[in-house]
PDB file of N, CA and C in Angstrom:
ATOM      1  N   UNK A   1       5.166   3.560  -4.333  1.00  0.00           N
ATOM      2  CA  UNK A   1       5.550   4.335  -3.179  1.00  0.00           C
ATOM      3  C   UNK A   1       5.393   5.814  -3.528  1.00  0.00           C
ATOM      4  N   UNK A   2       4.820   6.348  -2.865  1.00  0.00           N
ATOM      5  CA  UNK A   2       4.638   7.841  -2.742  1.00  0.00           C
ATOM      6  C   UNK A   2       4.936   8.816  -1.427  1.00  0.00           C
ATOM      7  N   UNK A   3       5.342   9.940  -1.587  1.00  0.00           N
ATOM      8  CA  UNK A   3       5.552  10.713  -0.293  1.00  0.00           C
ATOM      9  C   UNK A   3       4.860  11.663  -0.539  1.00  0.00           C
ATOM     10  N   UNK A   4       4.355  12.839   0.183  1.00  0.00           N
ATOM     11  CA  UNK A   4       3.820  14.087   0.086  1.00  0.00           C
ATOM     12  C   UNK A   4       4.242  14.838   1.670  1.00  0.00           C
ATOM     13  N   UNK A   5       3.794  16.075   1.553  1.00  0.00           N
ATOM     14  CA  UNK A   5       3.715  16.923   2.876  1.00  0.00           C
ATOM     15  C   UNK A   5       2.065  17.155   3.036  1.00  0.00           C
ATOM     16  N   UNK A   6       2.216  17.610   4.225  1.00  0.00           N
ATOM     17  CA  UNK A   6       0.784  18.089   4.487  1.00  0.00           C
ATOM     18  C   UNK A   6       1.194  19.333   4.954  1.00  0.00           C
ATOM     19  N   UNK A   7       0.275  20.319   5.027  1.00  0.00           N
ATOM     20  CA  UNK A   7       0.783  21.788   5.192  1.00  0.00           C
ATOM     21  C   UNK A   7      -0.408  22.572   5.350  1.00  0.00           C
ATOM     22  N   UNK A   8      -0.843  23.237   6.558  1.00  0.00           N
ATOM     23  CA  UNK A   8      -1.899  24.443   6.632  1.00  0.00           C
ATOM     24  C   UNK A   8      -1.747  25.442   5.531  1.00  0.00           C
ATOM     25  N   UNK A   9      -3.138  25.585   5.118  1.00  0.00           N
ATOM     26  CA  UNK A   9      -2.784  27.204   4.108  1.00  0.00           C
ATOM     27  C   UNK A   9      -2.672  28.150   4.947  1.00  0.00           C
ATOM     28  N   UNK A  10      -3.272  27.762   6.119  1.00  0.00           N
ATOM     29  CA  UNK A  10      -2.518  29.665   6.625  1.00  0.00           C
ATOM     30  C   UNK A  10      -1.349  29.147   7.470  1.00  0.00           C
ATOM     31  N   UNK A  11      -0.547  28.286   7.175  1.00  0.00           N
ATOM     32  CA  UNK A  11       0.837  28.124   7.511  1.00  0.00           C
ATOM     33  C   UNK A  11       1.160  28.217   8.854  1.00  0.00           C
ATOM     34  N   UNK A  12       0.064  27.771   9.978  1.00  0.00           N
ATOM     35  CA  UNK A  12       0.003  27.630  11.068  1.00  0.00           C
ATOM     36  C   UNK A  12       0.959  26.353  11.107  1.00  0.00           C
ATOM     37  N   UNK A  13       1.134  25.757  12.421  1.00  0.00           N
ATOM     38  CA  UNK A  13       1.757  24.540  12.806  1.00  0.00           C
ATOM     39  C   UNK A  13       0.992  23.355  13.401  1.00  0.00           C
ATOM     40  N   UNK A  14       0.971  22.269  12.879  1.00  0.00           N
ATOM     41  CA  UNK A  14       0.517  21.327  13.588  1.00  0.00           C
ATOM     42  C   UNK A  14       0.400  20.784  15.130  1.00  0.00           C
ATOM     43  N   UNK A  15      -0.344  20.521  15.646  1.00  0.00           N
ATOM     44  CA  UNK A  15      -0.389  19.722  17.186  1.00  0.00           C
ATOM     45  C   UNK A  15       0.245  18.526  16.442  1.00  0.00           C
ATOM     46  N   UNK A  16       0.629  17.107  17.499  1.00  0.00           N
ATOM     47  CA  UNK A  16       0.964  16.180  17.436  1.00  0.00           C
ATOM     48  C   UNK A  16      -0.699  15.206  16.592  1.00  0.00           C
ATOM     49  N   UNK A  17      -1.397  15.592  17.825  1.00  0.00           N
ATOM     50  CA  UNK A  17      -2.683  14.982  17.615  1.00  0.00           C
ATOM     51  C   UNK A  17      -3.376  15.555  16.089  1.00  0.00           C
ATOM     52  N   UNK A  18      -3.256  16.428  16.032  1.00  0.00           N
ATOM     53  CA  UNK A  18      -3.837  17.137  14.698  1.00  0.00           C
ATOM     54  C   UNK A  18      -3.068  16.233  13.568  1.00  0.00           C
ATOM     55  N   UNK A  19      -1.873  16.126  13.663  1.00  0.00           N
ATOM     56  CA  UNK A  19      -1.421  15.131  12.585  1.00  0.00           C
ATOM     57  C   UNK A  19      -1.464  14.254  12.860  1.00  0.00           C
ATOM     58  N   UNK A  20      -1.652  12.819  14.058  1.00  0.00           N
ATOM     59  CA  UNK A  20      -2.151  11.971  13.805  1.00  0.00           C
ATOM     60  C   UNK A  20      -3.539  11.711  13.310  1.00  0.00           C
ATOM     61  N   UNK A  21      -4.478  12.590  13.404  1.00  0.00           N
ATOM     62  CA  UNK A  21      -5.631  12.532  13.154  1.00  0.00           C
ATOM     63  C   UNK A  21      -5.775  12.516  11.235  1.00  0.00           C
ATOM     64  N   UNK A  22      -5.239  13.826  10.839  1.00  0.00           N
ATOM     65  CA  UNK A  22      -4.885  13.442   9.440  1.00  0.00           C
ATOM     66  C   UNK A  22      -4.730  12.243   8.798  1.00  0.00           C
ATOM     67  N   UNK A  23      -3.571  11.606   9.089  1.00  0.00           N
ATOM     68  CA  UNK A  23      -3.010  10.439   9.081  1.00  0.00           C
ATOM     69  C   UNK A  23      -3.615   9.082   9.137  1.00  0.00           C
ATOM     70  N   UNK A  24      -4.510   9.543  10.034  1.00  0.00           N
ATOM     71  CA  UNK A  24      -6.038   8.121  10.437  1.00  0.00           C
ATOM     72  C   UNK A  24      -6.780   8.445   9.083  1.00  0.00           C
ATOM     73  N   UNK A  25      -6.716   9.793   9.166  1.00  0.00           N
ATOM     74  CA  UNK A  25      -8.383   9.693   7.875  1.00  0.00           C
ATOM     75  C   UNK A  25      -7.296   9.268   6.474  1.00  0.00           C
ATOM     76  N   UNK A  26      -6.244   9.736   5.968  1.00  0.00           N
ATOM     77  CA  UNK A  26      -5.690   9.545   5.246  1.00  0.00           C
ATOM     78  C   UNK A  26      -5.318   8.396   4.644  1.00  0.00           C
ATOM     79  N   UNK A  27      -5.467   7.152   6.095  1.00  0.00           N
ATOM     80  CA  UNK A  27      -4.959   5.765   5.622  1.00  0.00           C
ATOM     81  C   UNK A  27      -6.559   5.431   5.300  1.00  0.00           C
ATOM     82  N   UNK A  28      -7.355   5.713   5.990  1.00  0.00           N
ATOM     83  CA  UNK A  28      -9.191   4.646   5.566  1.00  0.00           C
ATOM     84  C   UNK A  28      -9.143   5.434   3.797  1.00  0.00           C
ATOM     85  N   UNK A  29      -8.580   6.868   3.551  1.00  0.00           N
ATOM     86  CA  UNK A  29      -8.861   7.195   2.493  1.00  0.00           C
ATOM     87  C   UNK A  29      -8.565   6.625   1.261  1.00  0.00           C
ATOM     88  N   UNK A  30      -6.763   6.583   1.431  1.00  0.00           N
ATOM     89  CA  UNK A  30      -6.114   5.844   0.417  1.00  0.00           C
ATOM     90  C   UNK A  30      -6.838   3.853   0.259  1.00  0.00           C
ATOM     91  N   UNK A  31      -6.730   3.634   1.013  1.00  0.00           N
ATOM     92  CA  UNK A  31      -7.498   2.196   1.662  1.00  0.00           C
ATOM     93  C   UNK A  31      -8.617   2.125   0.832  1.00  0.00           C
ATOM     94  N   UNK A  32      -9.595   3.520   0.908  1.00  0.00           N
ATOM     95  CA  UNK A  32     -10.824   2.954   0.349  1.00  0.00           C
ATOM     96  C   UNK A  32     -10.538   3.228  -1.670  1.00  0.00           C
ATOM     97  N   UNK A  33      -9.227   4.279  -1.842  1.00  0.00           N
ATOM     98  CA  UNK A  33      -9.085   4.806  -3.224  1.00  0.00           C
ATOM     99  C   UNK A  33      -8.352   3.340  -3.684  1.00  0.00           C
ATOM    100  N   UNK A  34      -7.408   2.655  -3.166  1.00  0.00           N
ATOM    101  CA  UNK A  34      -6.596   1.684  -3.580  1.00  0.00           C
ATOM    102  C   UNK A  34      -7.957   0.180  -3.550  1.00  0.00           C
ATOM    103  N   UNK A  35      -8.934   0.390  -2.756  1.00  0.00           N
ATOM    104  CA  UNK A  35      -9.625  -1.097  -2.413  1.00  0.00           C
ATOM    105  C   UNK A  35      -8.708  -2.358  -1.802  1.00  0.00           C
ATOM    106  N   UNK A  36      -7.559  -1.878  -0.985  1.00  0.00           N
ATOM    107  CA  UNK A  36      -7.349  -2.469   0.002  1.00  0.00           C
ATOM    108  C   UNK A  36      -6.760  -1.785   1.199  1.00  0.00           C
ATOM    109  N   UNK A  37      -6.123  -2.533   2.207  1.00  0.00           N
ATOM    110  CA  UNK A  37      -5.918  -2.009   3.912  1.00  0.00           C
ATOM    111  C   UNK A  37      -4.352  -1.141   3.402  1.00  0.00           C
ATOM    112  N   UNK A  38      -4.556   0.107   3.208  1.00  0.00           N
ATOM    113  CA  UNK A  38      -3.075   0.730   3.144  1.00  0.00           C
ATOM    114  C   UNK A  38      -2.687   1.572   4.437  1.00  0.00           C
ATOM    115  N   UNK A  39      -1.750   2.303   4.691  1.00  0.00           N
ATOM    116  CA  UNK A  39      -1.232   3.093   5.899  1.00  0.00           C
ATOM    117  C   UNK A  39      -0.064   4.002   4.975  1.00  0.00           C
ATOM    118  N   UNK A  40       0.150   5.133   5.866  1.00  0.00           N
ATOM    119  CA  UNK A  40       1.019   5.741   5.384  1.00  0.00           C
ATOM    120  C   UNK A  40       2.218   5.262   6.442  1.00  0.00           C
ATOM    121  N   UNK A  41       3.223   4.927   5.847  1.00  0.00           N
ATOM    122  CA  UNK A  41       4.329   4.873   6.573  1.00  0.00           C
ATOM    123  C   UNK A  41       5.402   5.499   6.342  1.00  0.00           C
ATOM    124  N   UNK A  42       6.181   5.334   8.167  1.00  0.00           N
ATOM    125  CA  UNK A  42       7.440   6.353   7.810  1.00  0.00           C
ATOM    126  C   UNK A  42       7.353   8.153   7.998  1.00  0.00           C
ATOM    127  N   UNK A  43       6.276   8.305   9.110  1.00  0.00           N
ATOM    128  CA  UNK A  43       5.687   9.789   8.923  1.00  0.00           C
ATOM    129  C   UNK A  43       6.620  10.267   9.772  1.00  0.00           C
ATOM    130  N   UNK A  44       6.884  11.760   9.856  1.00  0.00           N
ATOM    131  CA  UNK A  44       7.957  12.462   9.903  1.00  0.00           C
ATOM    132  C   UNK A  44       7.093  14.274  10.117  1.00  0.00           C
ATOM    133  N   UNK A  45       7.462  14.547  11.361  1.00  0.00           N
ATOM    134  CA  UNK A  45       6.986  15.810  11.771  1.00  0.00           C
ATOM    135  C   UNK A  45       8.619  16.907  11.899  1.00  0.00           C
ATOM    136  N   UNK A  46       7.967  18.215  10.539  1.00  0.00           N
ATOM    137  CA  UNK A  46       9.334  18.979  10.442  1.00  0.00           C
ATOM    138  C   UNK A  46       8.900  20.119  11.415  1.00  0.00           C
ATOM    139  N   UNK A  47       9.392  20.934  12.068  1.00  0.00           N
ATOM    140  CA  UNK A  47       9.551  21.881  12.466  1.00  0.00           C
ATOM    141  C   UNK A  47      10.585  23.650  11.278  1.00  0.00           C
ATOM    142  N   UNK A  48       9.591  23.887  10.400  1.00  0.00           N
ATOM    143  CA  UNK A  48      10.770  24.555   9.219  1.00  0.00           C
ATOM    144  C   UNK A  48      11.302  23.628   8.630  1.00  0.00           C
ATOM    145  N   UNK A  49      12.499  23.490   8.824  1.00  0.00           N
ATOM    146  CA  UNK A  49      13.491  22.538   7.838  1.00  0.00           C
ATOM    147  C   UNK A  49      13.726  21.334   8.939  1.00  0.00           C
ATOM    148  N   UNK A  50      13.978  21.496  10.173  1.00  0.00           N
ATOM    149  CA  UNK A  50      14.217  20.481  11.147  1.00  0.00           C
ATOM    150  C   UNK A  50      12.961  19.364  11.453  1.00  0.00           C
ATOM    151  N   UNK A  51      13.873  17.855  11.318  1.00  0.00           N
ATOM    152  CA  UNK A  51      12.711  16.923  11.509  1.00  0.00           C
ATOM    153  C   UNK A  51      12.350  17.244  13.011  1.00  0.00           C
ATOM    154  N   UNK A  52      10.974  17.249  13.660  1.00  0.00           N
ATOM    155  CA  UNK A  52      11.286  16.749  15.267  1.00  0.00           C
ATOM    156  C   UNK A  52      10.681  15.293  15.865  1.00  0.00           C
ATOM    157  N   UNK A  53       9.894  15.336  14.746  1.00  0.00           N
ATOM    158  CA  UNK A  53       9.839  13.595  15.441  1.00  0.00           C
ATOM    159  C   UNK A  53       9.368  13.009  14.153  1.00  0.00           C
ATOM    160  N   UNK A  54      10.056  11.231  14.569  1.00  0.00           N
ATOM    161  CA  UNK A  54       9.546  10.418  13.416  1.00  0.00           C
ATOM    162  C   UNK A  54       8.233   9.442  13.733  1.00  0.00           C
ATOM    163  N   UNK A  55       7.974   8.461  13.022  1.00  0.00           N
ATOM    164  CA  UNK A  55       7.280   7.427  13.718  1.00  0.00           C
ATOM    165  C   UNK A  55       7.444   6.213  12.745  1.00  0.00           C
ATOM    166  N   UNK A  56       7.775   5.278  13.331  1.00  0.00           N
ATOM    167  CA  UNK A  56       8.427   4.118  12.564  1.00  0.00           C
ATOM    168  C   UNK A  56       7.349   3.007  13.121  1.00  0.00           C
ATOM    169  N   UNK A  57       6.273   3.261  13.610  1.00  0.00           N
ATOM    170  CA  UNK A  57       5.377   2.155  14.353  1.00  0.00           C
ATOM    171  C   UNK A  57       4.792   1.500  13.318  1.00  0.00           C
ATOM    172  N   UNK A  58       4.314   0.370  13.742  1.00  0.00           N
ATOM    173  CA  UNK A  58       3.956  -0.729  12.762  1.00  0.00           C
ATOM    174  C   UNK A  58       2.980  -0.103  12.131  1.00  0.00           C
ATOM    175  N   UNK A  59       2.069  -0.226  11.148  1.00  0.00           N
ATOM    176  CA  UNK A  59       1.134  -0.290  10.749  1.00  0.00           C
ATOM    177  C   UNK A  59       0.275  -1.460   9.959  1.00  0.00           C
ATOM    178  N   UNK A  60      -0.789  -1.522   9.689  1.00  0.00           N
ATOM    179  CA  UNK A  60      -1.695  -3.199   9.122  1.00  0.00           C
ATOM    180  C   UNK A  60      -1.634  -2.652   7.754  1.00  0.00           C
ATOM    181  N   UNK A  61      -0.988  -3.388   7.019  1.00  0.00           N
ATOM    182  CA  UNK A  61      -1.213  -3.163   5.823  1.00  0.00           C
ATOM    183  C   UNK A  61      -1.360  -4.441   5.090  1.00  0.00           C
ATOM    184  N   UNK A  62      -2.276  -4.571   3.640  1.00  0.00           N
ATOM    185  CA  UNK A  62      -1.793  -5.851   2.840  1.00  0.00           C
ATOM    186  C   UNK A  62      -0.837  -6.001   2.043  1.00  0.00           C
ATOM    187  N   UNK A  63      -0.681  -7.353   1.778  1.00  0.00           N
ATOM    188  CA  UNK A  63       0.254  -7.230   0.834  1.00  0.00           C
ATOM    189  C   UNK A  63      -0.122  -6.732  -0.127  1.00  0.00           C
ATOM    190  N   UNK A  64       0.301  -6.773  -1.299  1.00  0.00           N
ATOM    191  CA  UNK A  64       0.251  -6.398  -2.827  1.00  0.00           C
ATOM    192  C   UNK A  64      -0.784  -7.398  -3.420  1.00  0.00           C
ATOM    193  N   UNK A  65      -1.837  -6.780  -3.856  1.00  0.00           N
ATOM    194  CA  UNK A  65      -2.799  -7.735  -4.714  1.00  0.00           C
ATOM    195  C   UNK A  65      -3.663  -6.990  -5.655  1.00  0.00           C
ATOM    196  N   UNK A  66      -3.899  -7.399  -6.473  1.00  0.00           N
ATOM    197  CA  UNK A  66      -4.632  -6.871  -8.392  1.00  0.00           C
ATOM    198  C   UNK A  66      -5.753  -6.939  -7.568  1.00  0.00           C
ATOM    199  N   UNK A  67      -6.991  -5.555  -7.188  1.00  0.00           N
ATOM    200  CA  UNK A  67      -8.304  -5.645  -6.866  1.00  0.00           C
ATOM    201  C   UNK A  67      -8.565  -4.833  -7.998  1.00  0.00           C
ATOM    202  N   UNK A  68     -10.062  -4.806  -7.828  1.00  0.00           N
ATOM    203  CA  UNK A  68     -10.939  -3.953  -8.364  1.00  0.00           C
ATOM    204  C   UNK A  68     -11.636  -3.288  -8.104  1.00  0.00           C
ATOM    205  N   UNK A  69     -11.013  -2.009  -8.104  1.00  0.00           N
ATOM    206  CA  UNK A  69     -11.348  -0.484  -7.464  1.00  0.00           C
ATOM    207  C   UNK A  69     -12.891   0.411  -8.203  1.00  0.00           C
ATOM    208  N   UNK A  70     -13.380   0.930  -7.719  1.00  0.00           N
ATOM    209  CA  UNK A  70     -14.066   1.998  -8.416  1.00  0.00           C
ATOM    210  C   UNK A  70     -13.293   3.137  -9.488  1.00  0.00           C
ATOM    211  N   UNK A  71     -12.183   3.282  -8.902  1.00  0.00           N
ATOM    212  CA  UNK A  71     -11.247   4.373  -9.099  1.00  0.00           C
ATOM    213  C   UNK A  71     -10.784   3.947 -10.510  1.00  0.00           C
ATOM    214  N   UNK A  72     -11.136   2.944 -11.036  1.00  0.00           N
ATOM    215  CA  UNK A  72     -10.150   2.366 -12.173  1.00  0.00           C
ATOM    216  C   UNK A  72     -11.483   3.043 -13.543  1.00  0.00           C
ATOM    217  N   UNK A  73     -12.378   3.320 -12.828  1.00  0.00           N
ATOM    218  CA  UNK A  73     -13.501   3.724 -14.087  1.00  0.00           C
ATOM    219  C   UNK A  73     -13.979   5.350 -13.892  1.00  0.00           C
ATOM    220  N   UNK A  74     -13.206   5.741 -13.238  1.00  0.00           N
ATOM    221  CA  UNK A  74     -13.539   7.404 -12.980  1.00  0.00           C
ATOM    222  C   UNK A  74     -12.363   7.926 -13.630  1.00  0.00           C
ATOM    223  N   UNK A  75     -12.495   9.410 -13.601  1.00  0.00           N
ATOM    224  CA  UNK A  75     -11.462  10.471 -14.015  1.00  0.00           C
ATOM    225  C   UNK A  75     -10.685  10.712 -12.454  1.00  0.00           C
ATOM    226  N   UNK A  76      -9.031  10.550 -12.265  1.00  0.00           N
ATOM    227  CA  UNK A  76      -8.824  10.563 -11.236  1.00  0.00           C
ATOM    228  C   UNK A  76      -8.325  12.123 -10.890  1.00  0.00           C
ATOM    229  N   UNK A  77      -9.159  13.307 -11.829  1.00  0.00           N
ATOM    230  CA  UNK A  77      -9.117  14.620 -11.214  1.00  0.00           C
ATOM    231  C   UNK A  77      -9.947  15.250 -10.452  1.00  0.00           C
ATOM    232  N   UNK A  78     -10.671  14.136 -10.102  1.00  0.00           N
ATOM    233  CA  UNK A  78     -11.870  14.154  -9.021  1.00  0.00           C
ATOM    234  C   UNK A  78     -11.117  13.908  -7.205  1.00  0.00           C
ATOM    235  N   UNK A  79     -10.245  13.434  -7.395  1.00  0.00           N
ATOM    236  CA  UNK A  79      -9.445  12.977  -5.980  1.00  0.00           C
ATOM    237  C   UNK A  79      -9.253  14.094  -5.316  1.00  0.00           C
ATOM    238  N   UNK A  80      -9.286  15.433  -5.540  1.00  0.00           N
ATOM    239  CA  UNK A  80      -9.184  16.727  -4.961  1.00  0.00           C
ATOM    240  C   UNK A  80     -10.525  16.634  -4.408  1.00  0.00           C
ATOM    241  N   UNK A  81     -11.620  16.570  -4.639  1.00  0.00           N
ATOM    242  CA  UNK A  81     -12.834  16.677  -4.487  1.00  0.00           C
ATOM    243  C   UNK A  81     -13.337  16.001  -3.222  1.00  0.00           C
ATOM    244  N   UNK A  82     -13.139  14.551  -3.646  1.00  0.00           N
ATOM    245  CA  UNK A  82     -12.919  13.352  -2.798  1.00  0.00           C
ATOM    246  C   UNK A  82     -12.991  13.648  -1.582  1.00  0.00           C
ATOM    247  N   UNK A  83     -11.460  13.982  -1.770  1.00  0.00           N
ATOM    248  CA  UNK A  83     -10.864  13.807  -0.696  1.00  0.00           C
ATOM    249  C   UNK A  83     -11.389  14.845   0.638  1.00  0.00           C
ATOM    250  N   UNK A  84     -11.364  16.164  -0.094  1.00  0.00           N
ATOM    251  CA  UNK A  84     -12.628  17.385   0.808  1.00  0.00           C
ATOM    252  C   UNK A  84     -13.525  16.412   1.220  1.00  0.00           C
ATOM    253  N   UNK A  85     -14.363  16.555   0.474  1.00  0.00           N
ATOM    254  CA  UNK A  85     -15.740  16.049   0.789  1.00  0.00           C
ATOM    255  C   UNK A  85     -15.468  14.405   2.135  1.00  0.00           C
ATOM    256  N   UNK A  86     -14.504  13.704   1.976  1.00  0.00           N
ATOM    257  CA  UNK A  86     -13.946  12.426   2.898  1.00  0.00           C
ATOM    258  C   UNK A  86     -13.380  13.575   4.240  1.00  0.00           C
ATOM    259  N   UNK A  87     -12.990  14.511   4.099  1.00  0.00           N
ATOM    260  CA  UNK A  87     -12.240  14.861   5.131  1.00  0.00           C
ATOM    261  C   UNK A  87     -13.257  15.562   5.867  1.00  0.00           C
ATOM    262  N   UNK A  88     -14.405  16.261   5.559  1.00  0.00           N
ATOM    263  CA  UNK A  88     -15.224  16.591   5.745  1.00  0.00           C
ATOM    264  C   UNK A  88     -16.270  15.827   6.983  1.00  0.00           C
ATOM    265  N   UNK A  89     -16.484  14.749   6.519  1.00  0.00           N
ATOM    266  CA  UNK A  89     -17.438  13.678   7.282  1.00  0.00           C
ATOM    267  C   UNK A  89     -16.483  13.288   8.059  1.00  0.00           C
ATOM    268  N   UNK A  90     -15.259  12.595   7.926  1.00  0.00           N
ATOM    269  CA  UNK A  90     -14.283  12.432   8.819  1.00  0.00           C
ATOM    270  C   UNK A  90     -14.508  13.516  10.253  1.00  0.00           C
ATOM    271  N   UNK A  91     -14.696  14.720  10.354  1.00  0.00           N
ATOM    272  CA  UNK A  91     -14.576  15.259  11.433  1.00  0.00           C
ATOM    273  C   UNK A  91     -15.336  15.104  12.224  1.00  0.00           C
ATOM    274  N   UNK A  92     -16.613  14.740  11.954  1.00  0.00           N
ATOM    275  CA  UNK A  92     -17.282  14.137  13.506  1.00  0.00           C
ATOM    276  C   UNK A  92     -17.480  12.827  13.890  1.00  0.00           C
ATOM    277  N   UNK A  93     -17.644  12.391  14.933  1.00  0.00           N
ATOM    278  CA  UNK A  93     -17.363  10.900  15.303  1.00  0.00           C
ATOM    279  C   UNK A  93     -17.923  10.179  14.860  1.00  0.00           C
ATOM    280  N   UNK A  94     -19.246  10.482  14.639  1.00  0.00           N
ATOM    281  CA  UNK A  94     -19.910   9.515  13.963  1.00  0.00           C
ATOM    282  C   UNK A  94     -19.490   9.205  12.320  1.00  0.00           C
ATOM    283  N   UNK A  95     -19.219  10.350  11.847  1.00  0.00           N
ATOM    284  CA  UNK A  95     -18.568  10.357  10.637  1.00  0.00           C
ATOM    285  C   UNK A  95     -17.639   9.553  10.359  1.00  0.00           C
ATOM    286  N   UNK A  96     -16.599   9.655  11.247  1.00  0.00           N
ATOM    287  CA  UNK A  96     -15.550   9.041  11.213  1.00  0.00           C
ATOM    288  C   UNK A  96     -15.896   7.315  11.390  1.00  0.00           C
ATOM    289  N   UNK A  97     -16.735   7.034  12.605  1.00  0.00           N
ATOM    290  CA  UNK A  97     -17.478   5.768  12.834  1.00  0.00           C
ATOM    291  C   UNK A  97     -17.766   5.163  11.206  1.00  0.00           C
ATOM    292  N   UNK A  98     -19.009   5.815  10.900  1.00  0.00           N
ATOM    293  CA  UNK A  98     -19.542   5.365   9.350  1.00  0.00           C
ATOM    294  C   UNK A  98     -18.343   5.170   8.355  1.00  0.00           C
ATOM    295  N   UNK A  99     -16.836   5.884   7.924  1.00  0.00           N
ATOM    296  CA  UNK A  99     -16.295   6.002   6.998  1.00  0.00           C
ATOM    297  C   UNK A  99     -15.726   4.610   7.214  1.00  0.00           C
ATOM    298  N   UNK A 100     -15.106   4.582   8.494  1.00  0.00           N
ATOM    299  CA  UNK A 100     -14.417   3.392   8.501  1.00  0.00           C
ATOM    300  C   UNK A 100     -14.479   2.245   8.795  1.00  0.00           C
ATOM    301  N   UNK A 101     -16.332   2.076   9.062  1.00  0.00           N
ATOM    302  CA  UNK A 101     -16.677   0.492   8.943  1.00  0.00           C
ATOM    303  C   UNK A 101     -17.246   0.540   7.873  1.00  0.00           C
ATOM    304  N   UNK A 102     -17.657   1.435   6.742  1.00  0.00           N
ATOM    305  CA  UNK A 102     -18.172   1.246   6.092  1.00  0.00           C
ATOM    306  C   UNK A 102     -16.711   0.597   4.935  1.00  0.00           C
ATOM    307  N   UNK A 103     -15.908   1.026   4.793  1.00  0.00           N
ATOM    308  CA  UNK A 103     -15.073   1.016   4.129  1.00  0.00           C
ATOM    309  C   UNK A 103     -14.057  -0.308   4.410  1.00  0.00           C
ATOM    310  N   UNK A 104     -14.177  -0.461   5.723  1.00  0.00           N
ATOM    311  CA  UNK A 104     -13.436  -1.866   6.191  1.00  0.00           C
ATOM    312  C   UNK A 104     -14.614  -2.427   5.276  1.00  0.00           C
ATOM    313  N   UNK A 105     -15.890  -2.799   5.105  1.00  0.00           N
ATOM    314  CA  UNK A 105     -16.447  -3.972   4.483  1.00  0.00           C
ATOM    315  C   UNK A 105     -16.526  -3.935   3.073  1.00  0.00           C
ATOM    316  N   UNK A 106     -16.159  -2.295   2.824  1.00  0.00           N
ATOM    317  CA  UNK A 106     -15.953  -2.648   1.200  1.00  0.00           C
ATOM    318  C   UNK A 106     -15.002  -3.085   0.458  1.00  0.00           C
ATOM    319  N   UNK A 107     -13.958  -3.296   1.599  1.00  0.00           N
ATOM    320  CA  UNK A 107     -12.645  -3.379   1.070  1.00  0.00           C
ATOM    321  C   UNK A 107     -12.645  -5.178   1.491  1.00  0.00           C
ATOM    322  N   UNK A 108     -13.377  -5.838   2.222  1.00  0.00           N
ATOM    323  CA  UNK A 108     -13.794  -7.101   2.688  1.00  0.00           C
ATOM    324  C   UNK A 108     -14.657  -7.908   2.207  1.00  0.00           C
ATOM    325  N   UNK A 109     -15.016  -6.827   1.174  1.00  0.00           N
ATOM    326  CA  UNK A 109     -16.594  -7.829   0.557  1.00  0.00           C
ATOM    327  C   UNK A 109     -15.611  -8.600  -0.561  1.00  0.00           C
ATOM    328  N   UNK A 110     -16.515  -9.546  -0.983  1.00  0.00           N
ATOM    329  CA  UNK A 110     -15.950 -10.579  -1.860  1.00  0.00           C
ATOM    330  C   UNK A 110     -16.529 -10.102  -3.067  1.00  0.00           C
ATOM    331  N   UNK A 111     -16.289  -8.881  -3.413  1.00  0.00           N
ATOM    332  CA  UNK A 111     -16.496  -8.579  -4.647  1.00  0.00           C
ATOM    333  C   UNK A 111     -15.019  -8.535  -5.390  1.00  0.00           C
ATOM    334  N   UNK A 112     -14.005  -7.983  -4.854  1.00  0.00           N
ATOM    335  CA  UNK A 112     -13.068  -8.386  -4.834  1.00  0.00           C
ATOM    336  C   UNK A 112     -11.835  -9.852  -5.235  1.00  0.00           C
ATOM    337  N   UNK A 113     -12.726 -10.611  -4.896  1.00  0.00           N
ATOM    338  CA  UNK A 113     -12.377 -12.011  -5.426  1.00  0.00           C
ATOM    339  C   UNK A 113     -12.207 -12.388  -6.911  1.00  0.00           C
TER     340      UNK A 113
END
């Protein structure tokens, strides 16, 4: 289990949609870093110090299972990198299209087995 914030560097404020959108690319990301279906759950929009909204909605996740990641044979100080470069293609539709069927089948292929 892990938590983090997300936070503009120029310390602007989020739309609603702007952080769900994060949140989408964030779960195909972790999903494709872990090599299975993850979600972030439990997300939580602060206003300063005040929460103003939560979200407790379901999400698809798997259970717990021993795969075999790419990630297990790299240096994982590359995940800064990554993750740019993922958030990057993420922004246009098609991008977004390609990341996440491509990644639903890598995480589906029976290499895994």
């Amino acid at each position: 289990m892990y938590s983090g914030n997300i936070i503009k560097t120029d310390k602007t404020k989020f739309s609603y949609l702007e952080t769900n959108e994060i949140i989408s690319c964030l779960d195909v990301f972790i999903s494709f870093i872990n090599g299975r279906k993850l979600s972030c759950l439990f997300t939580m929009g602060f206003n300063e110090d005040c929460k103003i909204w939560t979200d407790y909605n379901s999400k698809r996740v798997e259970t717990y299972k021993d795969v075999k990641t790419f990630l297990f044979y790299r240096n994982i100080d590359s995940l800064n990198l990554m993750w740019k470069e993922f958030s990057t293609i993420w922004q246009s539709a098609s991008g977004k299209d390609f990341l996440t069927s491509i990644i639903h089948w890598y995480i589906e292929s029976s290499w895994f087995d």
